[in-house]
C-alpha atoms as a PDB file:
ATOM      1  CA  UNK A   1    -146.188-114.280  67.788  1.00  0.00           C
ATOM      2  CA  UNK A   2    -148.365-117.283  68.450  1.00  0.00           C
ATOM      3  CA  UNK A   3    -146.187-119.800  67.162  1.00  0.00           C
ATOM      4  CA  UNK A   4    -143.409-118.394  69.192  1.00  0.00           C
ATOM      5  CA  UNK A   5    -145.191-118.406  72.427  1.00  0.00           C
ATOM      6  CA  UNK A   6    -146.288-122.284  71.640  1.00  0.00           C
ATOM      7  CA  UNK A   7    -143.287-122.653  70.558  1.00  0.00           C
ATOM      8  CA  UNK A   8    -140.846-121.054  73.796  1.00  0.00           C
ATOM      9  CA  UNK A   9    -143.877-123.047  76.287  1.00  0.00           C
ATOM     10  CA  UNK A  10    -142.877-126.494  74.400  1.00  0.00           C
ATOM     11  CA  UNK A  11    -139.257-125.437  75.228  1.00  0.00           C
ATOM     12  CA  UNK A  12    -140.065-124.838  79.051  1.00  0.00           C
ATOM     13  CA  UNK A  13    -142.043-127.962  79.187  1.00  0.00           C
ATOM     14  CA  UNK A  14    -145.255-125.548  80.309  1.00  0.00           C
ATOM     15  CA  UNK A  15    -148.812-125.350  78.931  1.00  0.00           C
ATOM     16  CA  UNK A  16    -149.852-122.229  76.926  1.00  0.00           C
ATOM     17  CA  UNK A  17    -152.457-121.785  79.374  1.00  0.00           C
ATOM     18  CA  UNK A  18    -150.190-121.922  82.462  1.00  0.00           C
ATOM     19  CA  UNK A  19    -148.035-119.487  81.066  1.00  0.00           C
ATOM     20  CA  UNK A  20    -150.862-116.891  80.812  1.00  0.00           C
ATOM     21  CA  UNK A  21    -152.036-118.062  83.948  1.00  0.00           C
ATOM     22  CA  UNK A  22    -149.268-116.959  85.411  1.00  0.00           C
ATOM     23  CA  UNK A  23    -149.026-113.423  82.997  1.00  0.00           C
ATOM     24  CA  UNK A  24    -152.368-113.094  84.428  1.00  0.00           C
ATOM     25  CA  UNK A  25    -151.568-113.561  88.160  1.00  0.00           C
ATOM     26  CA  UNK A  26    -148.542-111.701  88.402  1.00  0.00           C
ATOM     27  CA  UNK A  27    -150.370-108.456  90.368  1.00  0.00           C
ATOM     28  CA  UNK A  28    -151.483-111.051  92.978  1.00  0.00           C
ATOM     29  CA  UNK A  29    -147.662-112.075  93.245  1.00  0.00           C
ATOM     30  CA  UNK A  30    -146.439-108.468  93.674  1.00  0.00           C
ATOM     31  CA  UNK A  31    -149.288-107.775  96.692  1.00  0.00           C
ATOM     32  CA  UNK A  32    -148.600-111.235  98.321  1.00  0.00           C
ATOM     33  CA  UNK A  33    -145.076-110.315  98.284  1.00  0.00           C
ATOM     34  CA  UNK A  34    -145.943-106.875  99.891  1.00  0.00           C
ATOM     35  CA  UNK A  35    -148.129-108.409 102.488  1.00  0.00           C
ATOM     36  CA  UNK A  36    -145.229-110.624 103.228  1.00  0.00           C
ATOM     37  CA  UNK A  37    -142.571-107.951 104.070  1.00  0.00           C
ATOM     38  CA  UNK A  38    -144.772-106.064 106.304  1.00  0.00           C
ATOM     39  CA  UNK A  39    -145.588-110.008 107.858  1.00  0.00           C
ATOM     40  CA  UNK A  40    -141.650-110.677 108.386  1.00  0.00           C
ATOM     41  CA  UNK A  41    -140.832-107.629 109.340  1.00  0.00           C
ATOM     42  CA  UNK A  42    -143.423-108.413 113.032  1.00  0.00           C
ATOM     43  CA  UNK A  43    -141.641-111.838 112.701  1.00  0.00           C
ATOM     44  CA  UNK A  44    -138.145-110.772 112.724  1.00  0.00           C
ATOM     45  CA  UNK A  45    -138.421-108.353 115.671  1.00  0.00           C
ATOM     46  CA  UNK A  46    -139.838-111.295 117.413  1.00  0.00           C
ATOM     47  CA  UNK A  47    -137.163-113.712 116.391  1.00  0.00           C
ATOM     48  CA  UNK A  48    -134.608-111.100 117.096  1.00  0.00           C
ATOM     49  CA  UNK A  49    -136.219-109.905 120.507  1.00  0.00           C
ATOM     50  CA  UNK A  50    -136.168-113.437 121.223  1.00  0.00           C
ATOM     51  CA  UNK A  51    -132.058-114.012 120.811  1.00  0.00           C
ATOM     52  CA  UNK A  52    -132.970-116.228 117.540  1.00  0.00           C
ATOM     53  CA  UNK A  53    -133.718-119.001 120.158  1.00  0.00           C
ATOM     54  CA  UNK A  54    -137.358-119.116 119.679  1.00  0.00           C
ATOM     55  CA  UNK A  55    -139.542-121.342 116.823  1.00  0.00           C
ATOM     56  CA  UNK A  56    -142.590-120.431 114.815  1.00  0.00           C
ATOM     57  CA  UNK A  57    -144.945-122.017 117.348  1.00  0.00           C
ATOM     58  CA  UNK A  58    -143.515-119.893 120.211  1.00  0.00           C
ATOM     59  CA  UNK A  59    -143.549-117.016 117.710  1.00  0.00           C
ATOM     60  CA  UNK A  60    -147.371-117.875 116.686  1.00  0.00           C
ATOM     61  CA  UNK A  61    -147.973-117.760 120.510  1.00  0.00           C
ATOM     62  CA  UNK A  62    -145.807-114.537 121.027  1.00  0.00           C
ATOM     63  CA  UNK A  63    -147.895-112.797 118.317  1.00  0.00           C
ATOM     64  CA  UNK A  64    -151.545-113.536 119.410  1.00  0.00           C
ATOM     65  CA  UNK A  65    -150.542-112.667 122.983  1.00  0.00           C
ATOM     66  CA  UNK A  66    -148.769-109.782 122.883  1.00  0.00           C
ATOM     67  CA  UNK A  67    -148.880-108.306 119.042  1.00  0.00           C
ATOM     68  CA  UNK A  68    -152.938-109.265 119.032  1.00  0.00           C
ATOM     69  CA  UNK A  69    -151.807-110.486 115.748  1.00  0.00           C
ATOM     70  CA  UNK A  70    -153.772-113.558 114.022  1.00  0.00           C
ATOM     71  CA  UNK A  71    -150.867-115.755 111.776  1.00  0.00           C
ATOM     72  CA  UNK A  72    -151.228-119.350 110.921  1.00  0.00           C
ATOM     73  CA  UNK A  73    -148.117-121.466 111.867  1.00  0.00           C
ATOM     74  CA  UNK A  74    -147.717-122.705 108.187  1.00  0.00           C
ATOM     75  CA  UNK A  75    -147.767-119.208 107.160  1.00  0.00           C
ATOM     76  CA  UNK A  76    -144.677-118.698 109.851  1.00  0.00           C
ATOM     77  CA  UNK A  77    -142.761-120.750 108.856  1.00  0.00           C
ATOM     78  CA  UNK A  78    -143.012-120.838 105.223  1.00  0.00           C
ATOM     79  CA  UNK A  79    -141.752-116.625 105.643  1.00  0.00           C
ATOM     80  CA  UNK A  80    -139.191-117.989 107.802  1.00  0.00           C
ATOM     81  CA  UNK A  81    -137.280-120.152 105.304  1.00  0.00           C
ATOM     82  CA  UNK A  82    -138.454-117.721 102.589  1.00  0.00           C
ATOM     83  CA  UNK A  83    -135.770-115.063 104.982  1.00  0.00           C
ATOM     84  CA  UNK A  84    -133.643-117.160 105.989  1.00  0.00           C
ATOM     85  CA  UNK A  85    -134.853-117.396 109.964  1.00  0.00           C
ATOM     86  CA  UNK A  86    -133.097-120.293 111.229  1.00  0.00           C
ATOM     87  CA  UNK A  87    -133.417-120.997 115.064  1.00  0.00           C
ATOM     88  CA  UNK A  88    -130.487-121.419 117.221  1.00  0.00           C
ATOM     89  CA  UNK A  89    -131.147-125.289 118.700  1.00  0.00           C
ATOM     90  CA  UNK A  90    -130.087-125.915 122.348  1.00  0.00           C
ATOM     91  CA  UNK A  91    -127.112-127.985 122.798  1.00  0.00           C
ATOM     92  CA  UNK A  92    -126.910-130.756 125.580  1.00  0.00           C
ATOM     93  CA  UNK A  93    -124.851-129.986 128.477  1.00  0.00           C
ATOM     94  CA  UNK A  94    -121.590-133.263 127.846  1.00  0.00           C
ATOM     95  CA  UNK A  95    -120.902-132.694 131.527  1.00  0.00           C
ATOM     96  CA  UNK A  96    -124.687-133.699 133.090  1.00  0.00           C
ATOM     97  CA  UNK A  97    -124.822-136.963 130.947  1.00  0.00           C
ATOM     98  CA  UNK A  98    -121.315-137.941 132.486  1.00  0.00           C
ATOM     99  CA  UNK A  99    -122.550-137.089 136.530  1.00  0.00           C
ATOM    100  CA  UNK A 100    -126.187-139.057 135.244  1.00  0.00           C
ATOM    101  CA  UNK A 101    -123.655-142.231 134.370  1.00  0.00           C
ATOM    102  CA  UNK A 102    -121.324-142.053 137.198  1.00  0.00           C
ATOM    103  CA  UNK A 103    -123.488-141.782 140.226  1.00  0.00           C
ATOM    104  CA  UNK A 104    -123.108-144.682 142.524  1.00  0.00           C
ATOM    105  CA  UNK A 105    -126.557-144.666 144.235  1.00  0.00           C
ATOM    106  CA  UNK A 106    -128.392-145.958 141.349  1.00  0.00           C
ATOM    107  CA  UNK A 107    -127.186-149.184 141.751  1.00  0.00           C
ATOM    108  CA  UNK A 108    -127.052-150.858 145.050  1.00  0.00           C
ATOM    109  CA  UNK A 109    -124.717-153.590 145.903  1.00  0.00           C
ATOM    110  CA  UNK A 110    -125.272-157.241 145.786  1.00  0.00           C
ATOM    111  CA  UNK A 111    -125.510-158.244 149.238  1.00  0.00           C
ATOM    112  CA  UNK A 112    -127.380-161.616 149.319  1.00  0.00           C
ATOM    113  CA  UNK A 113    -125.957-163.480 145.948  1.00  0.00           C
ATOM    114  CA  UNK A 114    -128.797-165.205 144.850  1.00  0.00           C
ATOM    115  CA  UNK A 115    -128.846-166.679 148.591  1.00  0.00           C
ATOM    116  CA  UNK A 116    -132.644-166.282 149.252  1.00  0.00           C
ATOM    117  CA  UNK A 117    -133.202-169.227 151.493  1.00  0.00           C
ATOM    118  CA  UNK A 118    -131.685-167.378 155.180  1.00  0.00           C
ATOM    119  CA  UNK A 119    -132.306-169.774 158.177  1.00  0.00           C
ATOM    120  CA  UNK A 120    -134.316-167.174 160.268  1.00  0.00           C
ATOM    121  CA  UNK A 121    -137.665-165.902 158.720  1.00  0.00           C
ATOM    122  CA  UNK A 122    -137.665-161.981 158.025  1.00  0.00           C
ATOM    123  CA  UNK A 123    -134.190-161.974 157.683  1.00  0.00           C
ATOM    124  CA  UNK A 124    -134.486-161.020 154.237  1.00  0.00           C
ATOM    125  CA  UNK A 125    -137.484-159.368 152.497  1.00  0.00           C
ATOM    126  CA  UNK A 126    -137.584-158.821 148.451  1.00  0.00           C
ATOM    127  CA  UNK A 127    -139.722-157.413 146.130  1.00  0.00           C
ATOM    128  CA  UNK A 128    -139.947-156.067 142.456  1.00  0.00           C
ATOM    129  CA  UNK A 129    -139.182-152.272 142.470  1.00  0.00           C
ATOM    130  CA  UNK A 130    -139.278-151.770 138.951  1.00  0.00           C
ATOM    131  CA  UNK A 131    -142.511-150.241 138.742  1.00  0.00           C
ATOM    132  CA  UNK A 132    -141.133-147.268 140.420  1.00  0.00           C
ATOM    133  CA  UNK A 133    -139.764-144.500 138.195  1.00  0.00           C
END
């Protein structure tokens, strides 16, 4: 039975003693896993509640205001990939860009040409704008 074990580890490419590590921790697995349905299950009401369109910081946030419930943000989001919980992303709005790029006030024209020298004085003032958001 020894020699098997050794020998089925060597075949894994694990120790001996990892292997009955794990044998030994296998309990802990079953009530992590436990503790992690009843954790997803406050999650996914969230998420759902939500419309899918919120992350695991909003959800962290959601859950220590309202729930009174304590979850670390790693924890979060390591049950949400665990389940599957993808959030929805925003798209951009195609049409806003295009009225951003076409508006004609945010360029004035070019009235004096590179002309500055006017024969009257305060005929033309200039200054550096770009400063100014």
């Amino acid at each position: 039975m020894k020699k098997s074990v050794s020998y089925l580890c060597e075949l894994a490419g694990v120790s001996r003693s990892g292997y009955y590590d794990w044998l030994k921790a296998a309990q802990l697995r079953a009530q992590r896993d436990e503790k992690d349905q009843l954790d997803i299950e406050l999650i996914r009401e969230i998420f759902i509640s939500k419309k899918e369109k919120v992350g695991v910081l909003q959800i962290k946030m959601i859950m220590e205001n309202d729930y009174s419930s304590v979850m670390n943000h790693k924890k979060i989001r390591r049950l949400m990939a665990k389940y599957n919980l993808v959030t929805k992303v925003r798209k951009a709005n195609p049409y806003r860009k295009m009225a951003k790029a076409t508006h004609e006030h945010r360029s004035c024209p070019n009235l004096l040409n590179r002309e500055f020298n006017q024969e009257e004085p305060g005929k033309v003032l200039l200054t550096d704008i770009t400063y100014l958001y």
